[in-house]
PDB file of N, CA and C in Angstrom:
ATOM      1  N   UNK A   1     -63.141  -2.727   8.477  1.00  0.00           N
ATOM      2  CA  UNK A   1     -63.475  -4.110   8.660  1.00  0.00           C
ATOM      3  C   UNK A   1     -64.688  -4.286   9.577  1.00  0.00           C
ATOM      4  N   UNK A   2     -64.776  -4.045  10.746  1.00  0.00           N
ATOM      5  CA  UNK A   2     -65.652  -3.651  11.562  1.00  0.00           C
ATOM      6  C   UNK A   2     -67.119  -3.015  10.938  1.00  0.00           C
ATOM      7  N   UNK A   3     -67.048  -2.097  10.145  1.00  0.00           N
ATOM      8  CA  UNK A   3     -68.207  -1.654   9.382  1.00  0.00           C
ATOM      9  C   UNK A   3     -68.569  -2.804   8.095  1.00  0.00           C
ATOM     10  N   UNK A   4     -67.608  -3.420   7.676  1.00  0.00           N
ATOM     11  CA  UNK A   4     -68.239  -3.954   6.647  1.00  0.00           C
ATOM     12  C   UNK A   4     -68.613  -5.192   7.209  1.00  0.00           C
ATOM     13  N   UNK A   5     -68.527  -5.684   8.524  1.00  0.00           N
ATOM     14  CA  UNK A   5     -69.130  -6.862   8.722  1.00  0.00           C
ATOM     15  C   UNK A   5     -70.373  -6.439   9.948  1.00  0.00           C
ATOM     16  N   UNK A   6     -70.884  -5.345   9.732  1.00  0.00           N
ATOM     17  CA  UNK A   6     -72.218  -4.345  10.761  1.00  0.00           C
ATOM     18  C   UNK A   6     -71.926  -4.640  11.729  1.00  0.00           C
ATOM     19  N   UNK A   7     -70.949  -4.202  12.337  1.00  0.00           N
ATOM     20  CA  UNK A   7     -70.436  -4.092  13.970  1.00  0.00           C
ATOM     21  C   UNK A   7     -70.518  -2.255  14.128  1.00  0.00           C
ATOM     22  N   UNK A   8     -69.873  -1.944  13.413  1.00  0.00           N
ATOM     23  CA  UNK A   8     -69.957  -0.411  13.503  1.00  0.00           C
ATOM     24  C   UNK A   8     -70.602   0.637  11.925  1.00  0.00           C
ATOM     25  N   UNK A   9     -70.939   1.825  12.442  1.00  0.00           N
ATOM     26  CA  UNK A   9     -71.576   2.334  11.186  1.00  0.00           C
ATOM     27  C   UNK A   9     -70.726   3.836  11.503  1.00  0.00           C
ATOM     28  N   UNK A  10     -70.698   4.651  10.488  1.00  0.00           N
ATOM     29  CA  UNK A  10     -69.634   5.702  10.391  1.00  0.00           C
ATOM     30  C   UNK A  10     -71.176   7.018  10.744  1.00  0.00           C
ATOM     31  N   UNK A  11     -70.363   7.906  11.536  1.00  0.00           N
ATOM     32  CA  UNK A  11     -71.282   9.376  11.273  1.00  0.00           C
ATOM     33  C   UNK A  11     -70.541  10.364  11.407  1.00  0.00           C
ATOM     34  N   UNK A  12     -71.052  10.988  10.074  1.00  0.00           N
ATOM     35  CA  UNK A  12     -70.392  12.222   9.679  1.00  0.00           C
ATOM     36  C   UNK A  12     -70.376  13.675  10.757  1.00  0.00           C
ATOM     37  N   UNK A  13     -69.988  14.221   9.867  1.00  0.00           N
ATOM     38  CA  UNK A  13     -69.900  15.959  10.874  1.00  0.00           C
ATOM     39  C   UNK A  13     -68.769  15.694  11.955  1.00  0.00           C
ATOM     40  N   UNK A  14     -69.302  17.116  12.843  1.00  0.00           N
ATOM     41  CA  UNK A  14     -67.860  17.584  13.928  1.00  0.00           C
ATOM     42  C   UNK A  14     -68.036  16.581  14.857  1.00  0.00           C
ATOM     43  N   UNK A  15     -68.854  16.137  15.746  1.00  0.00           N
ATOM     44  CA  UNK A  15     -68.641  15.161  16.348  1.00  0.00           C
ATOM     45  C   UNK A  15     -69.114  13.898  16.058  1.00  0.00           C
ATOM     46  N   UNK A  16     -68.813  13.745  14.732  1.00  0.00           N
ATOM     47  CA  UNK A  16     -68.978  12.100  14.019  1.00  0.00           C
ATOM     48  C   UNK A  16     -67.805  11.236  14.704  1.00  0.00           C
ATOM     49  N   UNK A  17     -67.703  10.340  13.901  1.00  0.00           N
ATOM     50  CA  UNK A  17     -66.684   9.000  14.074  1.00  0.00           C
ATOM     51  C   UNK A  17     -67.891   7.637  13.996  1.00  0.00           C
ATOM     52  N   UNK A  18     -67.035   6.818  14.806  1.00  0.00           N
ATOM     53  CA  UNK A  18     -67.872   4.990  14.557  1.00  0.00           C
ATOM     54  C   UNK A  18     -69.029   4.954  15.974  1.00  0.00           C
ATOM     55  N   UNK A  19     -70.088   4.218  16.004  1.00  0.00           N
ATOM     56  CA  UNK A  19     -70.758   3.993  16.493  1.00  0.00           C
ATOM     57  C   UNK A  19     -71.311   2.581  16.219  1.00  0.00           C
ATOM     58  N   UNK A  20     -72.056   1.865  17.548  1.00  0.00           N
ATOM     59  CA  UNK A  20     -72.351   0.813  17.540  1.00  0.00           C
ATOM     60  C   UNK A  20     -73.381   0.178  16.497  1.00  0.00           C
ATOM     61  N   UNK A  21     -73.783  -0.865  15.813  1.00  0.00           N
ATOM     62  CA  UNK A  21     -74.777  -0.718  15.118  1.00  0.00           C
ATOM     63  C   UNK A  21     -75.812  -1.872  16.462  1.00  0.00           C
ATOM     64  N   UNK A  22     -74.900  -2.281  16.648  1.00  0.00           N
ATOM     65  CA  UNK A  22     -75.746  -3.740  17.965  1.00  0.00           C
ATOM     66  C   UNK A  22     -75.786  -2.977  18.842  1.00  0.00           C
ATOM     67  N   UNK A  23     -76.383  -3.361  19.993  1.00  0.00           N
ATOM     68  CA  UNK A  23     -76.099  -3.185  21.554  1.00  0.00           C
ATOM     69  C   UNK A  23     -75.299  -4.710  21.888  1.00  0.00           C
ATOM     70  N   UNK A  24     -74.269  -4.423  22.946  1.00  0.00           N
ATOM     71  CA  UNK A  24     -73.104  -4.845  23.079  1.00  0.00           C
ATOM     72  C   UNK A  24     -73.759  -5.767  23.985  1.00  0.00           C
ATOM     73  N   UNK A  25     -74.811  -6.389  24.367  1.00  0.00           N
ATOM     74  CA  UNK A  25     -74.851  -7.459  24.832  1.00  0.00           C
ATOM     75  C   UNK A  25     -75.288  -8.571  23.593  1.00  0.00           C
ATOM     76  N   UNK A  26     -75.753  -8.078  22.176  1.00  0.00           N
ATOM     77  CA  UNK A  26     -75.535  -8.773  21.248  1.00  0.00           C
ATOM     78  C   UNK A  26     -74.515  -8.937  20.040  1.00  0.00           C
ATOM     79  N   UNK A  27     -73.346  -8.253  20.972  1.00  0.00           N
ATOM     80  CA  UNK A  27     -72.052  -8.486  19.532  1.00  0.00           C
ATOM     81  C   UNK A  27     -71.212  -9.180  20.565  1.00  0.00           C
ATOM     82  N   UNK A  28     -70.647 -10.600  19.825  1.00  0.00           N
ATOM     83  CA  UNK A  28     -69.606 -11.721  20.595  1.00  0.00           C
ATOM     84  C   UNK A  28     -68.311 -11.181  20.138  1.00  0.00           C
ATOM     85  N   UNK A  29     -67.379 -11.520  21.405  1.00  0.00           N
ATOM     86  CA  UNK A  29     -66.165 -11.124  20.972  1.00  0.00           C
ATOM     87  C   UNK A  29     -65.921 -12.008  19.544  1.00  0.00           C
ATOM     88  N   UNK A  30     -66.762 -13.352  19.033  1.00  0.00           N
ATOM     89  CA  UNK A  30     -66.081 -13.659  18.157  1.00  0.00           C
ATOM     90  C   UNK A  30     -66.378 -13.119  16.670  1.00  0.00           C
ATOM     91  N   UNK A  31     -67.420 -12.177  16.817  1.00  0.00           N
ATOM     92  CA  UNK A  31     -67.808 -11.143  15.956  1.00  0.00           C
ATOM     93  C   UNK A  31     -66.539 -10.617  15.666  1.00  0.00           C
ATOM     94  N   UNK A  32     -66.417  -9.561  16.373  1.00  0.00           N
ATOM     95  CA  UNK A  32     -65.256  -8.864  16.552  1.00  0.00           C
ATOM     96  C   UNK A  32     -63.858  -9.455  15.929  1.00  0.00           C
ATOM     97  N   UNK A  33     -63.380 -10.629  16.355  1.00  0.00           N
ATOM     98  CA  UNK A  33     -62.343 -11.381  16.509  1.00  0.00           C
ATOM     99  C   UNK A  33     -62.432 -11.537  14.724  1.00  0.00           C
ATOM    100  N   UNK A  34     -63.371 -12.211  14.240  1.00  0.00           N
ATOM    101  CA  UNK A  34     -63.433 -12.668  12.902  1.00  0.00           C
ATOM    102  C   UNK A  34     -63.075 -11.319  12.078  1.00  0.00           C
ATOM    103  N   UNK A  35     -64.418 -10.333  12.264  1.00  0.00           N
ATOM    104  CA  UNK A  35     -64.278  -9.032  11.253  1.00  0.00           C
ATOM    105  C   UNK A  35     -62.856  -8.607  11.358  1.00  0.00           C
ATOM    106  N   UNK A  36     -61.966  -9.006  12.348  1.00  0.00           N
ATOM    107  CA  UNK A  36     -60.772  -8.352  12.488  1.00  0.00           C
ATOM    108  C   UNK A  36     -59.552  -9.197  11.774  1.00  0.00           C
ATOM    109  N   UNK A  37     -59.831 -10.125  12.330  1.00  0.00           N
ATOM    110  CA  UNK A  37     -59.247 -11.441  12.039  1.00  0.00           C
ATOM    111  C   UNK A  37     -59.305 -12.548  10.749  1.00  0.00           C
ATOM    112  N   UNK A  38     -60.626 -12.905  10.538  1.00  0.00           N
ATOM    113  CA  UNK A  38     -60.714 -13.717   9.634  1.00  0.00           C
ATOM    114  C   UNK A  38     -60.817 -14.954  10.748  1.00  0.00           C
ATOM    115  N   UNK A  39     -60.485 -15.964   9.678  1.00  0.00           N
ATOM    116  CA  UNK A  39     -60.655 -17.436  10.734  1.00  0.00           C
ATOM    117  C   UNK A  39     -59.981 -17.361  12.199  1.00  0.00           C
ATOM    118  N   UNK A  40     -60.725 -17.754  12.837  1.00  0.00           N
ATOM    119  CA  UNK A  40     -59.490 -18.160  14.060  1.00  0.00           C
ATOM    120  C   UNK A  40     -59.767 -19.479  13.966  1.00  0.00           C
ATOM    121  N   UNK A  41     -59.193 -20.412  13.053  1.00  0.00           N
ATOM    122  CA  UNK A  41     -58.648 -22.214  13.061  1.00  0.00           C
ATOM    123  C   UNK A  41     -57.145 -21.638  13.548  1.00  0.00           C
ATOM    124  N   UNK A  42     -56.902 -22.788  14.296  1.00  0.00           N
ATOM    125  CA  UNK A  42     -54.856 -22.609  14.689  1.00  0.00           C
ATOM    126  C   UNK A  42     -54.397 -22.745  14.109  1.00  0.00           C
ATOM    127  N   UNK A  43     -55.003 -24.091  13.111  1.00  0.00           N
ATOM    128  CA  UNK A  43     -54.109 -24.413  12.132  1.00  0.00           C
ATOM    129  C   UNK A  43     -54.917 -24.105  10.583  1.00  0.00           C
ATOM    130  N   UNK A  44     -53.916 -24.463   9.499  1.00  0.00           N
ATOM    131  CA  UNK A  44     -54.558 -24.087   8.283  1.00  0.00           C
ATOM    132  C   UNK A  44     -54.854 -25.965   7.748  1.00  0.00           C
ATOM    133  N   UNK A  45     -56.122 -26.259   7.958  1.00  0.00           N
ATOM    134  CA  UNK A  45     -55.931 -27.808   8.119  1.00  0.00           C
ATOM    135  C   UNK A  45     -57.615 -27.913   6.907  1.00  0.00           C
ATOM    136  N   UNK A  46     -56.920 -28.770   6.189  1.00  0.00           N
ATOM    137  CA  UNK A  46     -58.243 -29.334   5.032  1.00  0.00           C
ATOM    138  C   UNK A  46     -59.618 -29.729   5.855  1.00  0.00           C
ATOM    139  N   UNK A  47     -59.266 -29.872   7.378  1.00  0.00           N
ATOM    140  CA  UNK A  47     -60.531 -30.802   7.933  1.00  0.00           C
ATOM    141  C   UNK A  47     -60.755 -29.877   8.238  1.00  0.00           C
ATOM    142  N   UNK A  48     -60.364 -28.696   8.873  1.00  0.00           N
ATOM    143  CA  UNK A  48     -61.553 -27.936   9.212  1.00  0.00           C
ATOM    144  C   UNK A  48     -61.997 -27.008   8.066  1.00  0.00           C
ATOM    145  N   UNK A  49     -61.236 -26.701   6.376  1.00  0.00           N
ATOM    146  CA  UNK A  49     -61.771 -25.719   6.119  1.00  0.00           C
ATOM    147  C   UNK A  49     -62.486 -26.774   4.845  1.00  0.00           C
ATOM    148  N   UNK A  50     -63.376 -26.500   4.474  1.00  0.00           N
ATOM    149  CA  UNK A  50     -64.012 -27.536   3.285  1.00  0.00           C
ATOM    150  C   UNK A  50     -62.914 -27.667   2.032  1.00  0.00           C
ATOM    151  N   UNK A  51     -62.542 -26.280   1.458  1.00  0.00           N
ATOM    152  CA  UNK A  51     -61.471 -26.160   0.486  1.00  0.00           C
ATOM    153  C   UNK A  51     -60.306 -26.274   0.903  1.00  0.00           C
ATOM    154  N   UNK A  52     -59.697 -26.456   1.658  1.00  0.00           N
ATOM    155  CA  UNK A  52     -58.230 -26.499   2.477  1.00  0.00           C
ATOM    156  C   UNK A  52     -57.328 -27.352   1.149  1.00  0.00           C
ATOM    157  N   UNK A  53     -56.243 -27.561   1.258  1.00  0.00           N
ATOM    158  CA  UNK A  53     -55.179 -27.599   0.262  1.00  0.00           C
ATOM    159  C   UNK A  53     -54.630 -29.028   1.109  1.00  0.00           C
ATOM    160  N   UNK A  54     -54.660 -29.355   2.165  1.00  0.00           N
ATOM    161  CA  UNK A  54     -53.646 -30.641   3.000  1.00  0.00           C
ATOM    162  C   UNK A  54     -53.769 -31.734   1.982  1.00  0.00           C
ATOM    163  N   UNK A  55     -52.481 -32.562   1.426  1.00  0.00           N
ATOM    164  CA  UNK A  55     -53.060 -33.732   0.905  1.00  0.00           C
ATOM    165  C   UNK A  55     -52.978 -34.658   1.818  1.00  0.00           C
ATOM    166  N   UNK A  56     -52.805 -34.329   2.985  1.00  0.00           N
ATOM    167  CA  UNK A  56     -53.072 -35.948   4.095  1.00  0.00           C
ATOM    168  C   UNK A  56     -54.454 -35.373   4.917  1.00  0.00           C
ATOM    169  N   UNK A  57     -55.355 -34.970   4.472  1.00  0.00           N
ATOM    170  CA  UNK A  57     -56.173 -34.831   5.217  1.00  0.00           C
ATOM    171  C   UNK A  57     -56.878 -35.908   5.887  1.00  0.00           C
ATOM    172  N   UNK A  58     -56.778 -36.674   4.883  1.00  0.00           N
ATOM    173  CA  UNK A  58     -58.034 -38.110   4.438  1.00  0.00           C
ATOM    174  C   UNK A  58     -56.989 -39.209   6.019  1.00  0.00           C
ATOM    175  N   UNK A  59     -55.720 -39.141   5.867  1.00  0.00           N
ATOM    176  CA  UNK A  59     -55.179 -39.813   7.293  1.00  0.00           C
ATOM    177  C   UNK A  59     -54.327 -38.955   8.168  1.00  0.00           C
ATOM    178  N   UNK A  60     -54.727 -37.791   8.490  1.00  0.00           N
ATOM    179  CA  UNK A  60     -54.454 -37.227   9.043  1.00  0.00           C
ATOM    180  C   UNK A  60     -54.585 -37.379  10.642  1.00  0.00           C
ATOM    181  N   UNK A  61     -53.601 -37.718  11.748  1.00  0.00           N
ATOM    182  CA  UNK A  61     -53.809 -38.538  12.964  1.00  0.00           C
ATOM    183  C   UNK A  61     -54.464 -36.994  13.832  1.00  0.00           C
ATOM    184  N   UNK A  62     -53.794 -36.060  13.596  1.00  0.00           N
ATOM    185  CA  UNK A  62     -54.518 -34.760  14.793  1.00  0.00           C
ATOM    186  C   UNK A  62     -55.657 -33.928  14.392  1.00  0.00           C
ATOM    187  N   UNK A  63     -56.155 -34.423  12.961  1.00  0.00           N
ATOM    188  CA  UNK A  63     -56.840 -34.120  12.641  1.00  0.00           C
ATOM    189  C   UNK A  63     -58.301 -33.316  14.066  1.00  0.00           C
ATOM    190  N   UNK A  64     -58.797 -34.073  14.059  1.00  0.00           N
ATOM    191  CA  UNK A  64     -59.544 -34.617  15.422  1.00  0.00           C
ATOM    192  C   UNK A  64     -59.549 -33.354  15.997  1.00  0.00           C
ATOM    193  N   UNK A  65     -57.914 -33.307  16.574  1.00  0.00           N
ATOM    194  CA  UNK A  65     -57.581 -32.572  17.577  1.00  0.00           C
ATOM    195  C   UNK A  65     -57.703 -31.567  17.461  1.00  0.00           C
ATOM    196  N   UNK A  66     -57.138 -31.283  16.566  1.00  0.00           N
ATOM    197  CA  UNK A  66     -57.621 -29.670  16.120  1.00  0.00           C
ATOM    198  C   UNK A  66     -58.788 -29.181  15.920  1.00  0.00           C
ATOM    199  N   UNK A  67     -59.567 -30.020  15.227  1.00  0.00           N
ATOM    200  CA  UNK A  67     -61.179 -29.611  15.123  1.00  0.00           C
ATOM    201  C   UNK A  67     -61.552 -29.718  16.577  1.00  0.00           C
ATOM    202  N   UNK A  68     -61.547 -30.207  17.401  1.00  0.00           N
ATOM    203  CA  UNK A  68     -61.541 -29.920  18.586  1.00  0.00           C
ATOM    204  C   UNK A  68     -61.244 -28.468  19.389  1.00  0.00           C
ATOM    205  N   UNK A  69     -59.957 -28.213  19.253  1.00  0.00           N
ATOM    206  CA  UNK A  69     -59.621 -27.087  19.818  1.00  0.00           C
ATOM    207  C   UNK A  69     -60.419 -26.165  19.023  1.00  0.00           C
ATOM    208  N   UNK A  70     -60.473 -25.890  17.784  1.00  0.00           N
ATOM    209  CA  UNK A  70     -61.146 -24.872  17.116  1.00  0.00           C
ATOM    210  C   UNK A  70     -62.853 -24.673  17.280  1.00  0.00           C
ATOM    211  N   UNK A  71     -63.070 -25.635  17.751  1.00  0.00           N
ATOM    212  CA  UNK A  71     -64.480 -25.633  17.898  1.00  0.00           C
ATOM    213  C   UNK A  71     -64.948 -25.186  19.465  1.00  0.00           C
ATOM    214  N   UNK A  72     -63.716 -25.513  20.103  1.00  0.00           N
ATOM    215  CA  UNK A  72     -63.846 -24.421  21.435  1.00  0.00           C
ATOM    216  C   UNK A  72     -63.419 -23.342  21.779  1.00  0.00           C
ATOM    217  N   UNK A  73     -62.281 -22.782  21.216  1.00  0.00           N
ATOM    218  CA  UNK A  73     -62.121 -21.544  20.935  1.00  0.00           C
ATOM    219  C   UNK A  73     -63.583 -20.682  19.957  1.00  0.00           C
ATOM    220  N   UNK A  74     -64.200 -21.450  19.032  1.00  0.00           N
ATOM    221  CA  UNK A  74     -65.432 -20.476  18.750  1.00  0.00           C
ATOM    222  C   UNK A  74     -66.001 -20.754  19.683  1.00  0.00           C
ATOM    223  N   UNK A  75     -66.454 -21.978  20.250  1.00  0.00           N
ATOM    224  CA  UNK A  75     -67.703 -21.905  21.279  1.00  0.00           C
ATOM    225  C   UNK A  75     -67.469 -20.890  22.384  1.00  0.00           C
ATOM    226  N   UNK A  76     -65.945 -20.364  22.974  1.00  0.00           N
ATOM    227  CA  UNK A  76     -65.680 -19.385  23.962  1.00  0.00           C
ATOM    228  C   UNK A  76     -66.191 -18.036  23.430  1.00  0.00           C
ATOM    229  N   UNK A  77     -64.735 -18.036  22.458  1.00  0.00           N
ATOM    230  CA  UNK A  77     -65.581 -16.227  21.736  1.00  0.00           C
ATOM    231  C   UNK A  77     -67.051 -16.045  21.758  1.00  0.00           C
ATOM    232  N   UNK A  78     -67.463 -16.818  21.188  1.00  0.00           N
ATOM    233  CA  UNK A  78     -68.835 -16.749  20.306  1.00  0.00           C
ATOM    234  C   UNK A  78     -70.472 -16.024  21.793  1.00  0.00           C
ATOM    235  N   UNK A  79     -69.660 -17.583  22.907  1.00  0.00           N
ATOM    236  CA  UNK A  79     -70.415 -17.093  24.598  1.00  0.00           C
ATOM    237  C   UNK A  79     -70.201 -15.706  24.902  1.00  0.00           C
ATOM    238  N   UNK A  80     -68.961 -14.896  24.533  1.00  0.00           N
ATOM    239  CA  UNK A  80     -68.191 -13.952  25.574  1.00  0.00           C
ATOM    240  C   UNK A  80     -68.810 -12.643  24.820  1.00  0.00           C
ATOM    241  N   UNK A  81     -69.670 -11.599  25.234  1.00  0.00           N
ATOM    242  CA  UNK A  81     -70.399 -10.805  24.375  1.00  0.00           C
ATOM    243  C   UNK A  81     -69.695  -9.464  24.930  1.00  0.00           C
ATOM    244  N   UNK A  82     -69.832  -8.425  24.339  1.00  0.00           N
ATOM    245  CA  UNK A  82     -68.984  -6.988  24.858  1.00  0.00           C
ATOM    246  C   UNK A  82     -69.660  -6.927  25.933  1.00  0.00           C
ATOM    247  N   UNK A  83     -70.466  -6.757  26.470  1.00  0.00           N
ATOM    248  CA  UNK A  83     -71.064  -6.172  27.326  1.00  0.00           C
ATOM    249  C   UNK A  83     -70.501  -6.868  28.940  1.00  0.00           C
ATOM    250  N   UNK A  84     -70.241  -8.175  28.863  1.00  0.00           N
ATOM    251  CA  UNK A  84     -69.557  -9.319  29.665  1.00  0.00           C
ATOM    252  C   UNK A  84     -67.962  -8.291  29.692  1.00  0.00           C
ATOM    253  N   UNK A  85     -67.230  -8.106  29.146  1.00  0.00           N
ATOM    254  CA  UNK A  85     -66.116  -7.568  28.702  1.00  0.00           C
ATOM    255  C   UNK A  85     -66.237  -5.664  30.120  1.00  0.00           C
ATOM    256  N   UNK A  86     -67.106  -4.995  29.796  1.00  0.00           N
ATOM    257  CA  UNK A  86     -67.143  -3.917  29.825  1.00  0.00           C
ATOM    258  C   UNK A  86     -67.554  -4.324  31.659  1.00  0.00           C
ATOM    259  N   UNK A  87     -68.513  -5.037  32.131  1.00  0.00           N
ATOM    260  CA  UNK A  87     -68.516  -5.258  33.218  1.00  0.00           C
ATOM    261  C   UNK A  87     -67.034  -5.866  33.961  1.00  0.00           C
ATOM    262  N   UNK A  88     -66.382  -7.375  33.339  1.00  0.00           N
ATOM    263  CA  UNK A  88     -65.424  -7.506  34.110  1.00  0.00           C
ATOM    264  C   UNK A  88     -64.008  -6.265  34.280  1.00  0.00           C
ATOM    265  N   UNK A  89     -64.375  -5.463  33.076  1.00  0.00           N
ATOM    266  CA  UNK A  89     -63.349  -3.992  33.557  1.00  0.00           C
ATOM    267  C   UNK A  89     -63.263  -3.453  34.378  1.00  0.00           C
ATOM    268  N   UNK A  90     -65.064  -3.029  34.385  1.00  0.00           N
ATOM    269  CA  UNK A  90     -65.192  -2.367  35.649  1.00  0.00           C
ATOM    270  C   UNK A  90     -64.554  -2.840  37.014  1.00  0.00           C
ATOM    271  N   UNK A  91     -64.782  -4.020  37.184  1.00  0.00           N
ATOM    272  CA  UNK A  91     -64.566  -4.938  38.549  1.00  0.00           C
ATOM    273  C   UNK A  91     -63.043  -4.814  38.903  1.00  0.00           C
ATOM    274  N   UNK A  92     -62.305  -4.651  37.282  1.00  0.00           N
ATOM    275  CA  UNK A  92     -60.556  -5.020  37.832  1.00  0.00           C
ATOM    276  C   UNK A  92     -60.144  -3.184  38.354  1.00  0.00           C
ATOM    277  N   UNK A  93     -61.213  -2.649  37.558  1.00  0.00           N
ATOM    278  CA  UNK A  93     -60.730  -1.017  38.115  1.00  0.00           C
ATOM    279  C   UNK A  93     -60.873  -0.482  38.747  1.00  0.00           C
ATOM    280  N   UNK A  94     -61.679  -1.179  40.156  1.00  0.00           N
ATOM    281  CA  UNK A  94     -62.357  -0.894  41.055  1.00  0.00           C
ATOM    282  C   UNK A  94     -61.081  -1.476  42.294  1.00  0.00           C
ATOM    283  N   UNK A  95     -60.836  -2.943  42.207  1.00  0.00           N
ATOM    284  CA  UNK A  95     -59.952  -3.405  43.083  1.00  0.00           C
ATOM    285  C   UNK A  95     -58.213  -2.819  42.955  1.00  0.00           C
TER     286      UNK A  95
END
């Protein structure tokens, strides 16, 4: 999953395995999160997906709300890049 969405690329031989294709101050955790994941919406809701299936979309009261939350949960991932990640480690493994 990871390779097919160019987060990682495969190399062969004895000491092959996965390697980065970015440098990790340009891959977002929500890179990651998606290639792994798929959507992160909370809910499975017609308003946020264009094709969605809800037939109350059209008066749907939390509608709103949810597009809300979902739109800040990407805006978090999307800020939070590996490299952010690999520093606050360091810091907790230190104290």
């Amino acid at each position: 999953m990871l390779k097919k969405a160019g987060i990682v690329r495969s190399v062969r031989g004895a000491g092959g395995g996965y390697v980065l294709v970015k440098r990790l101050e340009d891959i977002s955790v929500g890179d990651v999160l998606r290639a792994l994941e798929g959507s992160l919406e909370p809910v499975d809701c017609a308003g946020l997906e264009p094709n969605g299936g809800c037939s109350v979309s059209d008066s749907c009261v939390t509608k709103y709300v949810w597009k809300k939350i979902n739109d800040s949960i990407n805006q978090t991932v999307d800020e939070i890049k590996l490299d952010q990640l690999v520093k606050e480690n360091g810091k907790n493994c230190r104290n």
